[in-house]
Protein backbone atom coordinates (compact mmCIF):
# COMPACT_ATOMS: atom_id res chain seq x y z
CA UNK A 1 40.62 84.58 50.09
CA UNK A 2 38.74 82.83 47.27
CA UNK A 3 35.00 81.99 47.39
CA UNK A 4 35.87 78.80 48.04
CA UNK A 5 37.40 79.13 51.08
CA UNK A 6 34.94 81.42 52.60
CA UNK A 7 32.31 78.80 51.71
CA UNK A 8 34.55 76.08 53.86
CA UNK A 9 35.05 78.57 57.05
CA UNK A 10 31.32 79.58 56.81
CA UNK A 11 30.63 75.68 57.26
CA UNK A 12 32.71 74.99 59.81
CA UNK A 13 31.27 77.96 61.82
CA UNK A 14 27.90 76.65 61.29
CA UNK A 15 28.66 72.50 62.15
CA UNK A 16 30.67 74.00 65.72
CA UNK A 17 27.48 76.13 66.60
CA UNK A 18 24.96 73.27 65.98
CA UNK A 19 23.91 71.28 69.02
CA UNK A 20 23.46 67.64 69.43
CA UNK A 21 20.01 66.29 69.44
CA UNK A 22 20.20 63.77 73.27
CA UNK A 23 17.69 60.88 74.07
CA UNK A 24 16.37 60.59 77.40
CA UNK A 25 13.57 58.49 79.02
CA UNK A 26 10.74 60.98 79.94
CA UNK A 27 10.24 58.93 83.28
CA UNK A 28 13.32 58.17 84.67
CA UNK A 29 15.49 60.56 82.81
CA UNK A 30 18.01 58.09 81.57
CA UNK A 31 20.26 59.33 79.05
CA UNK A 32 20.02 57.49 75.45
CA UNK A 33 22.50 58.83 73.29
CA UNK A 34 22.67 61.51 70.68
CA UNK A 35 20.36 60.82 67.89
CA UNK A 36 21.88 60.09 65.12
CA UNK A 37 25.65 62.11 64.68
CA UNK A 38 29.05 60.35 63.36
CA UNK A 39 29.31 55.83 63.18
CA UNK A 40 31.98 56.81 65.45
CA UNK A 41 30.94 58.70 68.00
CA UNK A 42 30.61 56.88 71.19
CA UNK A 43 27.28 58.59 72.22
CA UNK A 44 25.56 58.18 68.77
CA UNK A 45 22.83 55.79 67.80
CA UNK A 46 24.28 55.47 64.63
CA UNK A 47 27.72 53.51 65.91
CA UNK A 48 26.59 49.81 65.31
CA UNK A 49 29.26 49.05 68.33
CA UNK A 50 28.65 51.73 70.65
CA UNK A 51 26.47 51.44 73.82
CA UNK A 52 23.78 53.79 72.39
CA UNK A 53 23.89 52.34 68.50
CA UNK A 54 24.66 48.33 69.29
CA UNK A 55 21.69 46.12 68.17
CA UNK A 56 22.78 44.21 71.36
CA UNK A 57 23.14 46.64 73.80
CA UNK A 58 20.05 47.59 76.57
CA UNK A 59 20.41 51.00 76.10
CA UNK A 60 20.02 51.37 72.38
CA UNK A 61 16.70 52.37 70.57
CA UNK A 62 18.33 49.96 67.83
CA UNK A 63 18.10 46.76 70.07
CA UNK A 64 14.92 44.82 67.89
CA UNK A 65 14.86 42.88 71.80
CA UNK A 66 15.79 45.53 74.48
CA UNK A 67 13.81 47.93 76.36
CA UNK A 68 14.05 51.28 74.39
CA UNK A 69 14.13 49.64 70.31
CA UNK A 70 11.51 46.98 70.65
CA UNK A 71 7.62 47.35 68.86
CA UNK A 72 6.65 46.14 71.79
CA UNK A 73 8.24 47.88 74.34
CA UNK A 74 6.03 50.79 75.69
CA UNK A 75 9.45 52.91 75.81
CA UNK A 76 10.46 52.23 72.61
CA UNK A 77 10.34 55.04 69.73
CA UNK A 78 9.65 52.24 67.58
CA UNK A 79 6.25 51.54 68.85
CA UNK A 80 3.67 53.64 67.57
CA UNK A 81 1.47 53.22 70.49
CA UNK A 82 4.39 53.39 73.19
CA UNK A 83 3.10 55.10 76.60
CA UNK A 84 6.97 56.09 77.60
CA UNK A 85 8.67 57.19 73.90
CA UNK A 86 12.19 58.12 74.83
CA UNK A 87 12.53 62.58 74.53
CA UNK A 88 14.40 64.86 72.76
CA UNK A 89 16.66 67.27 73.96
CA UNK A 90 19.15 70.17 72.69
């Protein structure tokens, strides 16, 4: 085997033992998606047309209007004085 394929197994063992990173409301326990991950995963904030990524959707912390990604909202991660910032979880 040449270095370069032990360097490619070695990251593949490494990305299948790593563990998602899940938002949840700290009150309620409501499940928010995995921070950040693959534009296509359907759990991830970053898929601009998933239910945990959409601008437009009430679950996402990237919603400028909704619940969880407003500065105003007190259980939004994107207010710095939020009461209710969603938690992270492994």
């Amino acid at each position: 085997m040449g270095n370069r394929m032990i360097k490619i197994i070695a990251l593949l063992i490494v990305a299948s033992t790593v563990q998602a990173v899940e938002l949840y409301d700290q009150q309620n326990g409501k499940y928010l998606g995995q921070l950040g991950g693959s534009q296509f995963a359907p759990d991830s904030t970053n898929n601009p047309f998933g239910r945990y990524g959409s601008v437009f959707s009430p679950d996402s912390i990237n919603n400028p209007n909704g619940n969880y990604g407003s500065t105003f909202s007190p259980n939004s991660p994107n207010n710095p004085y939020a009461t209710n910032p969603p938690v992270i979880r492994r």
